[in-house]
N, C-alpha and C. Protein backbone atom coordinates (compact mmCIF):
# COMPACT_ATOMS: atom_id res chain seq x y z
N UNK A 1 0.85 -1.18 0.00
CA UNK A 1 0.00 0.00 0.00
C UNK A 1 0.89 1.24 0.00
N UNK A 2 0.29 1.88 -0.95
CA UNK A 2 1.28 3.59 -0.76
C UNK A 2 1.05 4.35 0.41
N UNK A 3 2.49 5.05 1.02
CA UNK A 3 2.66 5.11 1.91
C UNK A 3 1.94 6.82 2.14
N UNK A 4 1.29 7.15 1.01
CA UNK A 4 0.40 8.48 1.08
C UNK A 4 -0.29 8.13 1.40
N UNK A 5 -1.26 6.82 0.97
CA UNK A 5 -2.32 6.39 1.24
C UNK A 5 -2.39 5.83 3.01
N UNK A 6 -1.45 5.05 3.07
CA UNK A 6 -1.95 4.58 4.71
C UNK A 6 -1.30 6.17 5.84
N UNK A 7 -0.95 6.84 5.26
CA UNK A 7 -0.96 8.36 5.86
C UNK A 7 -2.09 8.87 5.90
N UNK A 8 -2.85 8.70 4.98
CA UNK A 8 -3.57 9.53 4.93
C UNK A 8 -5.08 8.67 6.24
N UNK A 9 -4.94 7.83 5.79
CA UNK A 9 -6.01 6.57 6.48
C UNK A 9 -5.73 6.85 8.20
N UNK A 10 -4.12 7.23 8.82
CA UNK A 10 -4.09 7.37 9.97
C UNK A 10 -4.49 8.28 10.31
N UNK A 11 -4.43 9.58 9.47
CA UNK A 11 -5.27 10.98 9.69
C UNK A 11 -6.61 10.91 10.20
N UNK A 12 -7.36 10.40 9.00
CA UNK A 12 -8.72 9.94 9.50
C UNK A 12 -8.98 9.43 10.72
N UNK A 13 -8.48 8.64 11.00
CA UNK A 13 -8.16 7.70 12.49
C UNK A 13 -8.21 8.45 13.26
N UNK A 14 -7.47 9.90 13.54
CA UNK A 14 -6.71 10.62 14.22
C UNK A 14 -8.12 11.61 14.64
N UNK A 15 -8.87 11.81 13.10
CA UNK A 15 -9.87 12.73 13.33
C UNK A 15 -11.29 12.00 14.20
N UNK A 16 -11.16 10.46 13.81
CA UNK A 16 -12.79 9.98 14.42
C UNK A 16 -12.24 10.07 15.92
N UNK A 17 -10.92 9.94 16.16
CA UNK A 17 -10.64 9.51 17.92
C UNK A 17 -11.10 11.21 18.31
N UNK A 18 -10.47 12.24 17.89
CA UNK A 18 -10.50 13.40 18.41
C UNK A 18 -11.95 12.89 18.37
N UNK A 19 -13.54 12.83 17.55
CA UNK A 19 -14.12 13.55 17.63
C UNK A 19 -14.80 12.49 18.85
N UNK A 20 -14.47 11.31 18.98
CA UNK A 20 -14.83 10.52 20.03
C UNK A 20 -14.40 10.83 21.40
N UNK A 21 -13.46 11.44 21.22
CA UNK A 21 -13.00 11.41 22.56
C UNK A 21 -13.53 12.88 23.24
N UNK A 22 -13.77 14.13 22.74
CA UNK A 22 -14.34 15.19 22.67
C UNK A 22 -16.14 14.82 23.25
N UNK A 23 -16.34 13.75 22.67
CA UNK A 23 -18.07 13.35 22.68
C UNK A 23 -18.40 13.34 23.73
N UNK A 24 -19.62 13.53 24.86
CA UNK A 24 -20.04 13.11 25.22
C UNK A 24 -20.84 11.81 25.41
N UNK A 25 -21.06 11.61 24.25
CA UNK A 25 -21.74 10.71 23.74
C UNK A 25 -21.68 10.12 22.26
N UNK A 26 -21.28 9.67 21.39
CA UNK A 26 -20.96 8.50 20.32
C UNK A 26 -22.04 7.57 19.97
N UNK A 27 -22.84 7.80 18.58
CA UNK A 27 -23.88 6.81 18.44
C UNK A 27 -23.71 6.93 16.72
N UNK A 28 -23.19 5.03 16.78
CA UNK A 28 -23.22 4.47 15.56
C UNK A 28 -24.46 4.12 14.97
N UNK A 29 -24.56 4.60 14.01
CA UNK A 29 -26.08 4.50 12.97
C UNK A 29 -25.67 3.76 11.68
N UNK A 30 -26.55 2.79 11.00
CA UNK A 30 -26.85 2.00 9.58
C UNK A 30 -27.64 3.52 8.68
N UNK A 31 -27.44 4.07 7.67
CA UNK A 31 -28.47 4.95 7.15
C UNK A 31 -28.62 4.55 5.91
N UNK A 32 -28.13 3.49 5.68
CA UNK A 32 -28.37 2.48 4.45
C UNK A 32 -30.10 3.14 3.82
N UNK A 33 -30.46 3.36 2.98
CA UNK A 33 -32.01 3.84 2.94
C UNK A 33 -32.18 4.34 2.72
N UNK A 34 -31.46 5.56 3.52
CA UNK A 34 -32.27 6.83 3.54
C UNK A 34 -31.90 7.66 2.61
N UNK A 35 -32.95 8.39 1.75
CA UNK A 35 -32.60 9.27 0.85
C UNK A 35 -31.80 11.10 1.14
N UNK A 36 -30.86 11.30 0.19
CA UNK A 36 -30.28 12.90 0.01
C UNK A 36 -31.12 13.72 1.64
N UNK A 37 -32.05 13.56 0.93
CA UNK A 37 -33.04 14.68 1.40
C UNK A 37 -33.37 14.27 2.93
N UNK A 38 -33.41 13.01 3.42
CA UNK A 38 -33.89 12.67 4.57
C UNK A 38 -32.36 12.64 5.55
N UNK A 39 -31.16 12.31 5.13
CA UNK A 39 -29.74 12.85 5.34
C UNK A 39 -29.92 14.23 6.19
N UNK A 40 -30.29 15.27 5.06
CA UNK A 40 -29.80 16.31 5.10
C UNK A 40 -30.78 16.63 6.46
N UNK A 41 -32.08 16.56 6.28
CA UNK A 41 -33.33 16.18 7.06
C UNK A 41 -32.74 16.13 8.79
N UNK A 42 -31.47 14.79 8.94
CA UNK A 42 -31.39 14.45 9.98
C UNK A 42 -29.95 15.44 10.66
N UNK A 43 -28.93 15.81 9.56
CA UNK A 43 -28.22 16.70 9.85
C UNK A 43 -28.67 18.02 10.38
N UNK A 44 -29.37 18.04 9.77
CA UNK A 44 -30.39 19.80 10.12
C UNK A 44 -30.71 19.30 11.53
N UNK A 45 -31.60 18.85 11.73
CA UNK A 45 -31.57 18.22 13.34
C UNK A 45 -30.56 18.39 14.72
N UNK A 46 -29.72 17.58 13.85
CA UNK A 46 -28.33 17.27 14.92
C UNK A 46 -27.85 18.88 15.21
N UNK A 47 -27.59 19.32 14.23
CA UNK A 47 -26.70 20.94 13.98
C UNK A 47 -27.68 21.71 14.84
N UNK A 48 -28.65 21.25 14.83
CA UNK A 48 -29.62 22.55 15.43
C UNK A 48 -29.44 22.72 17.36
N UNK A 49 -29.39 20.94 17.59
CA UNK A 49 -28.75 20.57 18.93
C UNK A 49 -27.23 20.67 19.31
N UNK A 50 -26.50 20.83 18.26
CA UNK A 50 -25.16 21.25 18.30
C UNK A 50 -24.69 19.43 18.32
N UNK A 51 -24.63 18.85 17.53
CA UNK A 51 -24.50 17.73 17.61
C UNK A 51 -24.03 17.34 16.06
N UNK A 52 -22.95 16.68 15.83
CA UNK A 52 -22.88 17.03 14.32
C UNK A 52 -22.82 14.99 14.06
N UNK A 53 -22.96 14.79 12.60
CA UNK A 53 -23.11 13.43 12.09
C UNK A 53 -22.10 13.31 10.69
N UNK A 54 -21.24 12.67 10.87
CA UNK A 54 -20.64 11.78 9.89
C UNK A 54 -20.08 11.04 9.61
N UNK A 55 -19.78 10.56 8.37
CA UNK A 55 -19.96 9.59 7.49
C UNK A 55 -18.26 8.79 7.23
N UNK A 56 -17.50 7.86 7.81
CA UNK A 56 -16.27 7.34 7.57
C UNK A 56 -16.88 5.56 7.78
N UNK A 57 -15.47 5.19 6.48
CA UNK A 57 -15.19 3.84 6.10
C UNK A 57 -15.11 2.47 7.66
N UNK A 58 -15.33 1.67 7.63
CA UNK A 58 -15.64 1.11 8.88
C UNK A 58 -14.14 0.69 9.01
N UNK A 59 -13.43 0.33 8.60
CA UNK A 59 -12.09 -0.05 8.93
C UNK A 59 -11.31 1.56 9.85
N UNK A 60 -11.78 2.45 9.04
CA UNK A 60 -10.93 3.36 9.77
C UNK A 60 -12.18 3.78 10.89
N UNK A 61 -13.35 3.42 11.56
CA UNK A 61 -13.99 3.55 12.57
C UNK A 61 -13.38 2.44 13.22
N UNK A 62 -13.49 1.15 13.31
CA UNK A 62 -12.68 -0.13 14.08
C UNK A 62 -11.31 0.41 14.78
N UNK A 63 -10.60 0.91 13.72
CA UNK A 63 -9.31 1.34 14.21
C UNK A 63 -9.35 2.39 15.09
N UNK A 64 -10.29 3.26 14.89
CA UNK A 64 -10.24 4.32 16.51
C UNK A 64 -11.30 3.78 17.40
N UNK A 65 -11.70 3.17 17.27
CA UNK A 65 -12.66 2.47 18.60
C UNK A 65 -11.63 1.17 19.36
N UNK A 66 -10.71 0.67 18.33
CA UNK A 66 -9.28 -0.62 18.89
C UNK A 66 -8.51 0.37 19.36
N UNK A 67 -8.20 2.07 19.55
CA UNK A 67 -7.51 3.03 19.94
C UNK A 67 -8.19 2.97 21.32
N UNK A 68 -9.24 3.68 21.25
CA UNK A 68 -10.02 4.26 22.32
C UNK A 68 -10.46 2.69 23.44
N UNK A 69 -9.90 1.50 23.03
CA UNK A 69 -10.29 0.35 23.76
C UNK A 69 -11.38 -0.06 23.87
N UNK A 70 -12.21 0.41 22.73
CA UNK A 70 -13.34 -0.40 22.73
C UNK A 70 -13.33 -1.81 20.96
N UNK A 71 -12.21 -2.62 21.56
CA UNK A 71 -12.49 -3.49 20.31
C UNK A 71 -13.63 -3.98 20.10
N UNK A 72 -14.40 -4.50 21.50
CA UNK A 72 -15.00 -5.24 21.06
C UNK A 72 -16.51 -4.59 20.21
N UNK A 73 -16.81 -3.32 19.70
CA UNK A 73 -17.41 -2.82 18.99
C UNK A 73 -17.22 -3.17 17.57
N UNK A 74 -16.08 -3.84 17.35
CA UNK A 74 -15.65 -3.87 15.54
C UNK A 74 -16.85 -4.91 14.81
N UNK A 75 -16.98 -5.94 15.73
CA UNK A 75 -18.52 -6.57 15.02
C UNK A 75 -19.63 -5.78 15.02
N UNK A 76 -19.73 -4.81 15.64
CA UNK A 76 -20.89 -4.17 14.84
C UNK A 76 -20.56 -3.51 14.13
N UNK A 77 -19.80 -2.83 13.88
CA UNK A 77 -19.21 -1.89 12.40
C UNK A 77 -18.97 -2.68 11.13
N UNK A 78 -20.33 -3.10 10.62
CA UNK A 78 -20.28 -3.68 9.15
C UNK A 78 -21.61 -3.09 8.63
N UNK A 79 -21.06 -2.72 7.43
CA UNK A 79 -22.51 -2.31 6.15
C UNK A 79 -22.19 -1.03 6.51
N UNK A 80 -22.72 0.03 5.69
CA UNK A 80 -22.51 2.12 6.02
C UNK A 80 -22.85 2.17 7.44
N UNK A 81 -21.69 2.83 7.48
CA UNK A 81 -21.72 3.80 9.18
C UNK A 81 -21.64 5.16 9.40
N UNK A 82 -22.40 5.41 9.77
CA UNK A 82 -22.27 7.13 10.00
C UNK A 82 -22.31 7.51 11.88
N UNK A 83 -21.12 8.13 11.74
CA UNK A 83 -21.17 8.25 13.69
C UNK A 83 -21.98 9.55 14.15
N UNK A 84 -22.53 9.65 15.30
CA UNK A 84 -23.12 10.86 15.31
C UNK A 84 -22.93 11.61 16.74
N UNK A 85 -22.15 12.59 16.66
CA UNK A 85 -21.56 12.97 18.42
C UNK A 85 -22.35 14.18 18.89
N UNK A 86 -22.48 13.72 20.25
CA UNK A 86 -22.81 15.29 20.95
C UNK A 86 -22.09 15.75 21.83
N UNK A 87 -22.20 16.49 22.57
CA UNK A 87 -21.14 17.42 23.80
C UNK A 87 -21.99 16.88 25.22
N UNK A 88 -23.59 16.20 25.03
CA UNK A 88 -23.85 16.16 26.48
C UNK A 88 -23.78 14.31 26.21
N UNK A 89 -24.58 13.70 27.37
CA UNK A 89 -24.67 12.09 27.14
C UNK A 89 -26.04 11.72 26.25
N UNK A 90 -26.92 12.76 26.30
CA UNK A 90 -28.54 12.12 25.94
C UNK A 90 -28.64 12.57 24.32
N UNK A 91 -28.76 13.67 23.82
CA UNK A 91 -28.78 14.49 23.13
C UNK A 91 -29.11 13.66 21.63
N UNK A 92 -27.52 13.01 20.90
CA UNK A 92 -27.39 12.32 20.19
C UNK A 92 -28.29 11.06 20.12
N UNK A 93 -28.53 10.36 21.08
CA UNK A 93 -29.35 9.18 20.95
C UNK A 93 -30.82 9.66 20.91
N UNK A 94 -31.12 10.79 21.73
CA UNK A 94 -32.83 11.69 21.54
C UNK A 94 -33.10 11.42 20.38
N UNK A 95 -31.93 12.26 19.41
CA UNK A 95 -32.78 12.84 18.09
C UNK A 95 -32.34 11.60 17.47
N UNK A 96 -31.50 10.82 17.31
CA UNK A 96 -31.75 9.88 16.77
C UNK A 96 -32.59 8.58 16.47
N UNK A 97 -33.44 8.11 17.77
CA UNK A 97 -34.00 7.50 18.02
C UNK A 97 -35.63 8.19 17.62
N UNK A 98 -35.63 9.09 17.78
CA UNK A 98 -36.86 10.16 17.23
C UNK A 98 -37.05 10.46 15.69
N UNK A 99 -35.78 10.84 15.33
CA UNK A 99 -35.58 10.81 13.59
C UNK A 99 -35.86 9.34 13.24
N UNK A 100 -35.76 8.02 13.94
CA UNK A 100 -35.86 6.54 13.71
C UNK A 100 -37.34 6.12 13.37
N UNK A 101 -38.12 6.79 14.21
CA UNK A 101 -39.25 6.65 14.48
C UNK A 101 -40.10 6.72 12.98
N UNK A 102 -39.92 7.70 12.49
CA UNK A 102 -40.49 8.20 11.16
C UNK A 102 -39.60 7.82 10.12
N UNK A 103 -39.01 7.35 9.88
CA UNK A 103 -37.34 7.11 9.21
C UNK A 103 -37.21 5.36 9.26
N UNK A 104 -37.86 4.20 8.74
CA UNK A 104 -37.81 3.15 9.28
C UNK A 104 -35.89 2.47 8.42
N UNK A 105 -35.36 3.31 7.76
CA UNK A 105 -34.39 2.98 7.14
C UNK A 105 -33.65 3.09 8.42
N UNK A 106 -32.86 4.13 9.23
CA UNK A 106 -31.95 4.81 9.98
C UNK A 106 -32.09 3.49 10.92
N UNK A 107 -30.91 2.62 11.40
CA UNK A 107 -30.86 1.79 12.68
C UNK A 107 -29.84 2.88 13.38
N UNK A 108 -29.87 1.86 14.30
CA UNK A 108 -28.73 2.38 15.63
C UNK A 108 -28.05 0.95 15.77
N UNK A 109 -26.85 1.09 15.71
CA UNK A 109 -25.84 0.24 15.82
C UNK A 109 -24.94 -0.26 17.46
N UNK A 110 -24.56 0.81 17.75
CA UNK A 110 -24.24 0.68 19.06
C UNK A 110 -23.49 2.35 19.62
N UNK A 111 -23.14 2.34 21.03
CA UNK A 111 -22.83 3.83 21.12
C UNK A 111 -21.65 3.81 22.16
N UNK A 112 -21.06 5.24 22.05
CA UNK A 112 -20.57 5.17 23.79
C UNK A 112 -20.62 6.14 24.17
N UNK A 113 -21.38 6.22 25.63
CA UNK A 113 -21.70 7.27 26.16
C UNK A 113 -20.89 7.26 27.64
N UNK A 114 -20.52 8.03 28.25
CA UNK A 114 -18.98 8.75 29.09
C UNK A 114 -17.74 7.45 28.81
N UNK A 115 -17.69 7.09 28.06
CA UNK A 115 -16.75 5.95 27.96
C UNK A 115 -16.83 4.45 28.02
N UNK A 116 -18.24 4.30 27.94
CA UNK A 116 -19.00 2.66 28.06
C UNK A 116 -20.03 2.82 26.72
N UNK A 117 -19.41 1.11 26.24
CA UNK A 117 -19.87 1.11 24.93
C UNK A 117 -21.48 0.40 25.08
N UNK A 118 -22.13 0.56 24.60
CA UNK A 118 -23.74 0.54 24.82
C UNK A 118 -24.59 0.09 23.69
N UNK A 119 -25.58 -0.92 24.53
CA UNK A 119 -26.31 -1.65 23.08
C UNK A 119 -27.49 -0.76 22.14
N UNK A 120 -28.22 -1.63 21.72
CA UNK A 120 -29.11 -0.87 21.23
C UNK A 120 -30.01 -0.85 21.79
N UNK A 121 -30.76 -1.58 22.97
CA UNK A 121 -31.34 -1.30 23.81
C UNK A 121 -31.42 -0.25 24.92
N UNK A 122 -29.78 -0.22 25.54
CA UNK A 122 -29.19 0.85 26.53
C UNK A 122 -29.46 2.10 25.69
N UNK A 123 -28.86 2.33 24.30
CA UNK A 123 -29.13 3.91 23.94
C UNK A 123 -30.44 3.91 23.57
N UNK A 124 -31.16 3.86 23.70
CA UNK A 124 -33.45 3.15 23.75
C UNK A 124 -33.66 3.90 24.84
N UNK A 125 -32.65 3.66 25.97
CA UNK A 125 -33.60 3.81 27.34
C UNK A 125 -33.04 5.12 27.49
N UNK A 126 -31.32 4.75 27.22
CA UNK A 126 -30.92 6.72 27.28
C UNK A 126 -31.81 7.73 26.84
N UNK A 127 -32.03 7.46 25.45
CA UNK A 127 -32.88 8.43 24.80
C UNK A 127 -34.04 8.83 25.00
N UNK A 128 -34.77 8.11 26.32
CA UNK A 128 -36.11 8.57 26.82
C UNK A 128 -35.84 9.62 27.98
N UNK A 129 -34.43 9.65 28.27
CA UNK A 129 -34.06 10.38 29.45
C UNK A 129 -34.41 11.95 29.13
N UNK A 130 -34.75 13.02 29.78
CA UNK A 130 -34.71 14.08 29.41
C UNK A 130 -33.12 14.56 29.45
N UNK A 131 -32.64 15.71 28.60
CA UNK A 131 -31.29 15.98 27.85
C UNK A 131 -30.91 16.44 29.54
N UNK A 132 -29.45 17.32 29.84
CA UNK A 132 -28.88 17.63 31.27
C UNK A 132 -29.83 18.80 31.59
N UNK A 133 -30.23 20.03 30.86
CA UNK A 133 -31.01 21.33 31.16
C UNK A 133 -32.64 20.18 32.00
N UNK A 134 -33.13 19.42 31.47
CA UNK A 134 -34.10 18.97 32.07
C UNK A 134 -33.61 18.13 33.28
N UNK A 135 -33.12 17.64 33.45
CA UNK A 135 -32.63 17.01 34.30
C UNK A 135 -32.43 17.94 35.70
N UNK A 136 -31.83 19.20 35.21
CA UNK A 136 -31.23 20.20 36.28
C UNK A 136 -32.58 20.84 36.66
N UNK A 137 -33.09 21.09 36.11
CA UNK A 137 -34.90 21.94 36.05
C UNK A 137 -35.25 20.93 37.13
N UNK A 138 -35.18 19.35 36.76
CA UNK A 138 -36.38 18.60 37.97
C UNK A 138 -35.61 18.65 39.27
N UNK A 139 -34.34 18.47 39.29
CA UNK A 139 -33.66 18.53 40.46
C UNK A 139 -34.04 19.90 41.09
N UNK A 140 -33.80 20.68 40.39
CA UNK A 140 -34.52 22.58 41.25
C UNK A 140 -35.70 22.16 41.67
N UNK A 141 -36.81 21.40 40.90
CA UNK A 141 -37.61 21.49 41.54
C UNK A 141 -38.27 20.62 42.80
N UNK A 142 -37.79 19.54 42.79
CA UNK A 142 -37.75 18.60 43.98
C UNK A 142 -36.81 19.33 45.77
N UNK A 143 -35.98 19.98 44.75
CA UNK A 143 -35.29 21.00 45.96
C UNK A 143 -36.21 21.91 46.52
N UNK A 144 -36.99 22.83 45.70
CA UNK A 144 -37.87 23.96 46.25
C UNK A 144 -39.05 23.44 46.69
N UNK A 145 -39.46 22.19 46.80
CA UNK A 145 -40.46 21.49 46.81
C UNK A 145 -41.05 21.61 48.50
N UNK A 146 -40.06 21.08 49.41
CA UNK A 146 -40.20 21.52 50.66
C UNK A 146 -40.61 22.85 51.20
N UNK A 147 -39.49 23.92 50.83
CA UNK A 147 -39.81 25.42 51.10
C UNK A 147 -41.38 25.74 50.41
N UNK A 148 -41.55 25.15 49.45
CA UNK A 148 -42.73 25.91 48.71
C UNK A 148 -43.99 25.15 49.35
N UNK A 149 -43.81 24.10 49.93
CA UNK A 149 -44.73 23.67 50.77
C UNK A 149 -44.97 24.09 52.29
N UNK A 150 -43.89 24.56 53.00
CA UNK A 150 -43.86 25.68 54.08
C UNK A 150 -44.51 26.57 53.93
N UNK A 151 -43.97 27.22 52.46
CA UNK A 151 -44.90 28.70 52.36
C UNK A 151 -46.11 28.54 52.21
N UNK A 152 -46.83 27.55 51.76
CA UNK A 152 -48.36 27.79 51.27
C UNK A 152 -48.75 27.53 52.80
N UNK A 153 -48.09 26.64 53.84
CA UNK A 153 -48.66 26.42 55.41
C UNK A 153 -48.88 27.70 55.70
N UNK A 154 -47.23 28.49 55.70
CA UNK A 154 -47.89 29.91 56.44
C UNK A 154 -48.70 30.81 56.09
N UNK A 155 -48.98 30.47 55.01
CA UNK A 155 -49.80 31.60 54.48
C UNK A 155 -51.19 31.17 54.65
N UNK A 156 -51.54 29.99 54.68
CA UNK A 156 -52.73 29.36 54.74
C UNK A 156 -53.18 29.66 56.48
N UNK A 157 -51.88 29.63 57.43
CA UNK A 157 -52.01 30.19 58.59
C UNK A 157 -52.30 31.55 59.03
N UNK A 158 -51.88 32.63 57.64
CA UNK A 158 -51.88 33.91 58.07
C UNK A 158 -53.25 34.35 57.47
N UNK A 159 -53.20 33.21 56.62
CA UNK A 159 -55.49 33.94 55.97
C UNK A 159 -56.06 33.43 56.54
N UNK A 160 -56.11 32.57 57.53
CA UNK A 160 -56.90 31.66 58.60
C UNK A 160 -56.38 32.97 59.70
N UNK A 161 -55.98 33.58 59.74
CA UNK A 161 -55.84 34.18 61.58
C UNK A 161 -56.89 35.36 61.02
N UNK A 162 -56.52 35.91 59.93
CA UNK A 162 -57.02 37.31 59.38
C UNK A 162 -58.81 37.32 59.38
């Protein structure tokens, strides 16, 4: 093999690890199917969540997932792969699993989310999770939950005295 060529192949390598390792979250998709338009459809999506999706040869995905120590992912990396990353853990598997829904072409292959590689079931259940902003919202509100139940006592005490 020319030695431009397997240069160039480690580059690639170089770029899926950065963008894996950067991820919060990592979710391998089949988009075998899907047409131009339903692509672009699901990119528009991702970009809008700040989440971007693409498209590399499975040998040079194997090779940064045998980097990053997740070999045993290389059996699922067969047939088109398109990776799809986000910055939080939920995000990527949301819209993907949602774009799936209407989209019967798009599978989900497998993922890794903070550094554990995950089936297709596990990113199923992730993706029902609300994203971190919801998450932080219910926690505020289970916190104020007490105080705000104090206040309606006293006040219910101070229109009862009046």
């Amino acid at each position: 093999m020319n030695e431009a060529t397997i240069a160039k192949k480690q580059e690639q390598v170089q770029v899926v690890l950065s963008k894996m390792s950067n991820a919060g979250s990592t979710v391998f998709v089949d988009y075998l199917g899907l047409t131009v338009a339903e692509v672009t459809e699901l990119r528009t999506k991702l970009h809008a969540e700040n989440c971007e999706m693409k498209v590399f040869k499975n040998n040079i995905l194997r090779r940064a997932a045998t980097e990053l120590g997740h070999s045993e992912m290389a059996e699922q990396l067969v047939g088109p792969s398109a990776i799809v990353t986000a910055k939080d853990e939920v995000t990527a598997a949301k819209i993907v699993y949602e774009f799936a829904k209407s989209h019967e072409h798009l599978t989900v292959k497998t993922g890794i989310v903070d550094g554990k590689v995950l089936s297709q079931a596990e990113l199923k259940a992730l993706s029902a999770l609300p994203n971190k902003d919801g998450m932080i919202s219910m926690l505020l509100s289970v916190l104020q939950a007490p105080i705000r139940g104090l206040a309606v006592a006293l006040n219910a005490i101070s229109e009862k005295e009046n």
